[in-house]
Protein backbone atom coordinates (compact mmCIF):
# COMPACT_ATOMS: atom_id res chain seq x y z
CA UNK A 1 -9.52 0.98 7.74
CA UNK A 2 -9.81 4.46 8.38
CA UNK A 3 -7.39 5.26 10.84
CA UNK A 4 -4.67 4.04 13.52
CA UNK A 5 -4.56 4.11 16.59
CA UNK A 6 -1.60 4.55 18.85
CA UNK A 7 -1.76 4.69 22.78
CA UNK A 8 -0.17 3.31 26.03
CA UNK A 9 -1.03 0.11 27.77
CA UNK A 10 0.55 -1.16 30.62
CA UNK A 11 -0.08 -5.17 31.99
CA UNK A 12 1.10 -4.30 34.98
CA UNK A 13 -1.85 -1.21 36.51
CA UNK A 14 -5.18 -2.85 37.21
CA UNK A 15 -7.61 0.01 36.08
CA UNK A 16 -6.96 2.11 32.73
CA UNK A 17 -6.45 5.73 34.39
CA UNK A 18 -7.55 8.83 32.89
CA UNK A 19 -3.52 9.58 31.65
CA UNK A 20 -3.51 6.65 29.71
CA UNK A 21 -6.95 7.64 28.19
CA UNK A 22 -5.56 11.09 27.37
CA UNK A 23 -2.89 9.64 25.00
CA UNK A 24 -4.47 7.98 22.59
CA UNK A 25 -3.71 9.64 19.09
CA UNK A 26 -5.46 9.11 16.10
CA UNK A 27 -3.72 8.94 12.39
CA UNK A 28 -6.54 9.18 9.64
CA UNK A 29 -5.92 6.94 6.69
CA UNK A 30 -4.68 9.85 4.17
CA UNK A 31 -6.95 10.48 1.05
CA UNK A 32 -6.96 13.17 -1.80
CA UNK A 33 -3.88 15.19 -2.43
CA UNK A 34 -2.41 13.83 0.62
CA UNK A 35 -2.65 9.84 -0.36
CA UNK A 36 -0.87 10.79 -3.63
CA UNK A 37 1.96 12.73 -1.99
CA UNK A 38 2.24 9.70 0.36
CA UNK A 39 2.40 7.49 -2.79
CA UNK A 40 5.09 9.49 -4.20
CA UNK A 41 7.55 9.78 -1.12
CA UNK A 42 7.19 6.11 -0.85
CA UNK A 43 8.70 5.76 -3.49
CA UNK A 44 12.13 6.94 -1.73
CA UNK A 45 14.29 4.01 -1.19
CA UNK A 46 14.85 5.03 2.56
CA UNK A 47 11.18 5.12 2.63
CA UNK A 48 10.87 1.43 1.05
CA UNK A 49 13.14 0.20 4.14
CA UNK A 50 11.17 2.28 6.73
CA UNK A 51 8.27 0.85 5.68
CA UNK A 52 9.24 -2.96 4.95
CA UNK A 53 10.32 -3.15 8.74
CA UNK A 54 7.64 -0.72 10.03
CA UNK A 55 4.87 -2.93 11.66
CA UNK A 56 2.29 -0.13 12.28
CA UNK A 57 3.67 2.54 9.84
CA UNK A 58 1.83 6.05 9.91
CA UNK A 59 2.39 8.74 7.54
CA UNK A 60 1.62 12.70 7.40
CA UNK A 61 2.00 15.60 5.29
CA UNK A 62 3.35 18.75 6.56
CA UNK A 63 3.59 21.99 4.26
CA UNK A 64 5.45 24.94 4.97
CA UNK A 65 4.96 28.62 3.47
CA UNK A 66 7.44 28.26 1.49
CA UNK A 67 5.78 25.60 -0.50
CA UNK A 68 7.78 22.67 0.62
CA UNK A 69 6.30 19.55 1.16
CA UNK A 70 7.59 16.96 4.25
CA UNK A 71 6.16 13.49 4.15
CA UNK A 72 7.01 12.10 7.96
CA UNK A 73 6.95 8.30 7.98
CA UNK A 74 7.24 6.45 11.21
CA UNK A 75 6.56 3.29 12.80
CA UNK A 76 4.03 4.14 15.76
CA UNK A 77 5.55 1.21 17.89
CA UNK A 78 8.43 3.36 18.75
CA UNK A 79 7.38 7.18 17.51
CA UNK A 80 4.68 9.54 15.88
CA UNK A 81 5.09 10.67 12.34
CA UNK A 82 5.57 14.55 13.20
CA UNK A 83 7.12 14.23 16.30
CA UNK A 84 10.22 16.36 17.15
CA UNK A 85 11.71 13.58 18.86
CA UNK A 86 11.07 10.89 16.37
CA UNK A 87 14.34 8.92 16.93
CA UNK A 88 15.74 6.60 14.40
CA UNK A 89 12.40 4.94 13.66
CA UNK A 90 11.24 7.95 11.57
CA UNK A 91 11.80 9.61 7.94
CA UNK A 92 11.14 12.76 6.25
CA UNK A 93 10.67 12.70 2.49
CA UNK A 94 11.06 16.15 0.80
CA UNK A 95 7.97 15.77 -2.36
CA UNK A 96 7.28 18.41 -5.13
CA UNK A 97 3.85 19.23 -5.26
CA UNK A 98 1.68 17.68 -7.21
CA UNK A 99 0.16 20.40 -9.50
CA UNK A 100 3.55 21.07 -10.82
């Protein structure tokens, strides 16, 4: 497992079309710094729920300049981890850094 996959299918168009091609997106499986950062947030006890009911949970690190540290969890059946419009299927978990 080294990544997941999320994209649209539809039962009800007979050929794949070149949109539906176009939105695949592809989450890496986290490793490193990022995997323990992941560890860490999951921790959270929002993040425990989130990802006890997630089916196809995703996670990603964002950093900002000002040294802060987002981990975005989501479950891809409804949302992206990352996504501006995540909806209620999301969760940000602020993290310290690890080398502190």
């Amino acid at each position: 497992e080294r990544a997941t996959y999320r994209f649209g299918l539809s039962l009800w168009k007979e050929n794949i079309d070149d949109q539906a091609l176009e939105s695949i997106v592809r989450f890496k499986k986290l490793d490193g710094d990022e995997a323990v950062l992941v560890e860490k947030a999951s921790r959270d006890e929002r993040a425990q729920i989130l990802l006890d009911f997630a089916r196809f949970p995703a996670a990603s690190v964002q950093r900002s300049c000002a040294e802060d540290i987002l981990v975005q969890f989501a479950d891809l059946r409804f949302t992206e981890p990352g996504n501006a419009r995540r909806g209620n299927f999301a969760l940000e978990v602020s993290v310290e850094p690890t080398n502190r």
